[in-house]
C-alpha atoms as a PDB file:
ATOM      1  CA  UNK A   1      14.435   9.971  32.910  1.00  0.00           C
ATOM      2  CA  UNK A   2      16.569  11.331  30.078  1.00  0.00           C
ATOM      3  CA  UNK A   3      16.379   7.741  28.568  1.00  0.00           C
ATOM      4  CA  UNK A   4      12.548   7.648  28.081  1.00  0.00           C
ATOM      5  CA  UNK A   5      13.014  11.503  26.513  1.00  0.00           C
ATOM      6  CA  UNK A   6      15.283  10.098  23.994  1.00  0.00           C
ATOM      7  CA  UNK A   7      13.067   6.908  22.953  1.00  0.00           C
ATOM      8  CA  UNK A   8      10.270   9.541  22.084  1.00  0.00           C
ATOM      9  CA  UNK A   9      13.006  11.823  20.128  1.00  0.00           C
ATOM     10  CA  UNK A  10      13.908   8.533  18.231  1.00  0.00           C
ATOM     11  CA  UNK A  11      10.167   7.528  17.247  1.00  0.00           C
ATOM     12  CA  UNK A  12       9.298  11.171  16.415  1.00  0.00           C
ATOM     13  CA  UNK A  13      11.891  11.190  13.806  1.00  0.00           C
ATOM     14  CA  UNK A  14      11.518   7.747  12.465  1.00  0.00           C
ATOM     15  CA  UNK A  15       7.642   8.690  11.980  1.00  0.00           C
ATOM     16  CA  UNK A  16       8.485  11.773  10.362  1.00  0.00           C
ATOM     17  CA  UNK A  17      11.072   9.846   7.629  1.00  0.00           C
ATOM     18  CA  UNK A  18       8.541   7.414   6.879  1.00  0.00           C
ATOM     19  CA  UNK A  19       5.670  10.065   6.497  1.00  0.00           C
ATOM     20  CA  UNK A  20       8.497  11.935   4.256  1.00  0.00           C
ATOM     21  CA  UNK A  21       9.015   8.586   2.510  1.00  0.00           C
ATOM     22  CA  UNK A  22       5.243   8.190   2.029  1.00  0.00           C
ATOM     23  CA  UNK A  23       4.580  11.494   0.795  1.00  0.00           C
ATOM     24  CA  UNK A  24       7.583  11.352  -1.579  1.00  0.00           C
ATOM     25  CA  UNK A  25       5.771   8.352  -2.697  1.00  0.00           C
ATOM     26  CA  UNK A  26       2.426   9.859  -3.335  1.00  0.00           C
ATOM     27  CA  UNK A  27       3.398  12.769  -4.780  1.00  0.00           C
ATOM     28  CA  UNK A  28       6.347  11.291  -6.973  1.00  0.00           C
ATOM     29  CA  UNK A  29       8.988  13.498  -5.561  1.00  0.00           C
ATOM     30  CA  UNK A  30      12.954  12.383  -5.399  1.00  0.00           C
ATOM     31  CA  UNK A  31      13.950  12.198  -1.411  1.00  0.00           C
ATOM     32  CA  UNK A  32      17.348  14.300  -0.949  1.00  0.00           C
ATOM     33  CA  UNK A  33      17.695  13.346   2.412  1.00  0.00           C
ATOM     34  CA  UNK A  34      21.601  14.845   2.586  1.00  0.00           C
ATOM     35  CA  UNK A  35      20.631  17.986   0.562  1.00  0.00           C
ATOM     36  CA  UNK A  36      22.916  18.079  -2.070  1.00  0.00           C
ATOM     37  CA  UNK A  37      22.043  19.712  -5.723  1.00  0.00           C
ATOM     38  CA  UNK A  38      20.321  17.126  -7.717  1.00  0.00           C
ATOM     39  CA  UNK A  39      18.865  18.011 -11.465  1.00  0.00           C
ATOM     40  CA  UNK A  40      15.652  16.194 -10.379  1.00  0.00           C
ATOM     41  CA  UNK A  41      14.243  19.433 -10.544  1.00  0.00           C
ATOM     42  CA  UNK A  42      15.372  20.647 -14.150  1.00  0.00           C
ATOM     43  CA  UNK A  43      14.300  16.764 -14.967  1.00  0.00           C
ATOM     44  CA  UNK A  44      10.914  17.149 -14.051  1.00  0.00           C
ATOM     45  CA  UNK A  45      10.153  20.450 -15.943  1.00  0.00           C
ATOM     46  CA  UNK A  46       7.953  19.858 -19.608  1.00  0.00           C
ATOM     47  CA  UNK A  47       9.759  20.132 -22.356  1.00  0.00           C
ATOM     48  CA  UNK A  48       9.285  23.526 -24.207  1.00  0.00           C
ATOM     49  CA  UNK A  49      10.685  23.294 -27.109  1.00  0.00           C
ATOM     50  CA  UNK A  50       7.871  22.645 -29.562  1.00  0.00           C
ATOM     51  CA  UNK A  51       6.070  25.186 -28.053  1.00  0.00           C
ATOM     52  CA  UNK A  52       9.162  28.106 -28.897  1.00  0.00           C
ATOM     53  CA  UNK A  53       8.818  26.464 -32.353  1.00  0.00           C
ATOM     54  CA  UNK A  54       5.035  27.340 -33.043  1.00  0.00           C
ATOM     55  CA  UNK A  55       5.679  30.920 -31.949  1.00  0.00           C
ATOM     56  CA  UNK A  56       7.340  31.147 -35.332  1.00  0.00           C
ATOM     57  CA  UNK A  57       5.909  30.791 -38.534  1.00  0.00           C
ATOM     58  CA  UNK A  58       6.667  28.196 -41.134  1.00  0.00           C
ATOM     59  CA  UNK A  59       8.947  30.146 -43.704  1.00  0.00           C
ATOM     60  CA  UNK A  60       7.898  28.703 -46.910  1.00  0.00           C
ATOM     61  CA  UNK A  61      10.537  31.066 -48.587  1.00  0.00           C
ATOM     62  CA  UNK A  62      13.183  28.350 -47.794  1.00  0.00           C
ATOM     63  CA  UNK A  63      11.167  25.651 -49.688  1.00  0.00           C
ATOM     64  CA  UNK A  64      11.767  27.901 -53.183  1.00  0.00           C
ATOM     65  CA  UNK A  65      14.862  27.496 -55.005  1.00  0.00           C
ATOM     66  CA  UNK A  66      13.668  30.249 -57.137  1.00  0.00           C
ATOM     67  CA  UNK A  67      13.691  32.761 -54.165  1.00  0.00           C
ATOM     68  CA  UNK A  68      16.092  31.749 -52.412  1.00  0.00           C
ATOM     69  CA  UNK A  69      18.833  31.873 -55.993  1.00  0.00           C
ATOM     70  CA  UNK A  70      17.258  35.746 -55.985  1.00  0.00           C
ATOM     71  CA  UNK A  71      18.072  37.104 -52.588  1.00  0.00           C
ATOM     72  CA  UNK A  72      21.619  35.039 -53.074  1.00  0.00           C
ATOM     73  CA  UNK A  73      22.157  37.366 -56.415  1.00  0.00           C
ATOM     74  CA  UNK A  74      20.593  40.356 -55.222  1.00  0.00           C
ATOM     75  CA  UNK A  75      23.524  39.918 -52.429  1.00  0.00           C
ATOM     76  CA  UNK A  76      26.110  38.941 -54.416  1.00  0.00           C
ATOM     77  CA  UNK A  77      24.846  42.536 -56.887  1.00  0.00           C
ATOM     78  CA  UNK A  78      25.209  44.744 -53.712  1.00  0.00           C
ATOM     79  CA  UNK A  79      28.539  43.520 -52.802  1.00  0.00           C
ATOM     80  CA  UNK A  80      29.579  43.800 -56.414  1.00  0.00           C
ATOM     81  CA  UNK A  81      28.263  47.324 -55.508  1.00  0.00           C
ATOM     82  CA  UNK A  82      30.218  47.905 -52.266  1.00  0.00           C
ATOM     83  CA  UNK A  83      33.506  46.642 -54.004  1.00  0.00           C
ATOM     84  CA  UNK A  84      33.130  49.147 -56.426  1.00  0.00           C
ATOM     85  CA  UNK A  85      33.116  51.969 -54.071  1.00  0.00           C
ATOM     86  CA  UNK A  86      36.041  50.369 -52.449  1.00  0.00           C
ATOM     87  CA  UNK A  87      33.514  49.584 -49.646  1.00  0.00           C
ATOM     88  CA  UNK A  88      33.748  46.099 -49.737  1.00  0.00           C
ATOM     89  CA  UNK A  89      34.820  43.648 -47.677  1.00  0.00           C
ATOM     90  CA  UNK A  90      38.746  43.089 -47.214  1.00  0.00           C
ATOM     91  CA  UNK A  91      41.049  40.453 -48.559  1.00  0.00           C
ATOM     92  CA  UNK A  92      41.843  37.862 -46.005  1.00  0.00           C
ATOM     93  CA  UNK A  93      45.022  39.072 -43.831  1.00  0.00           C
ATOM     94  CA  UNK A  94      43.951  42.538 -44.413  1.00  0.00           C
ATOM     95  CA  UNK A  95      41.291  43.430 -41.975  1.00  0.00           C
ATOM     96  CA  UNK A  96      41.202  46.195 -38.864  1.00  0.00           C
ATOM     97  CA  UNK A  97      42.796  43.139 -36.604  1.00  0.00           C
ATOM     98  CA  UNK A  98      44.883  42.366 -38.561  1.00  0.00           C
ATOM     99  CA  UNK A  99      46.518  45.707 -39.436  1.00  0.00           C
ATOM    100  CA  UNK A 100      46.304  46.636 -35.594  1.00  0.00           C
ATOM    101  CA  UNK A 101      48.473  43.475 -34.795  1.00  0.00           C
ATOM    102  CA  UNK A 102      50.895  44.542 -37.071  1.00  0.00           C
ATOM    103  CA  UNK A 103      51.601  47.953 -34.909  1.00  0.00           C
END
């Protein structure tokens, strides 16, 4: 009796691993039969970069020398500025680490 119980256990499952197989198949899905992490998933996402990229306009300030040698000497003019002051940046060796390492 427990025999013939068994048999229909064994055919139940074998049908549902092929139907699994098949619909893995159809549906082009990866079988993970012993349920470890796989990256199939991350895999199978679209790409998204180019799409990030158009949310951002084209900057056509970085094709211009001419702008981009003004906005390097209007910084270099404000620093000039700040050092002046004595607001300026410090030497090298001289900073708020450094003089707190040297407590």
């Amino acid at each position: 009796m427990a025999g013939g119980g068994g048999l229909k256990l064994l055919v139940g499952s074998a049908i549902r691993q092929g139907v699994t197989e098949a619909r893995a198949r159809i549906f082009g899905h990866q079988l993970n039969p012993s349920g470890q992490k796989s990256p199939h998933k991350i895999l199978r996402q679209k790409l998204f970069g180019e799409k990030v990229a158009q949310w951002y306009p084209y900057d056509i300030k970085k094709d211009d020398p001419l702008v981009m040698a003004r906005q390097e000497q209007e910084r270099l003019s404000k620093l000039e500025m700040l050092k002046r002051r004595g607001k300026g940046p410090p030497k090298k060796g001289q900073g708020r680490r450094a003089a707190k390492r040297n407590k």
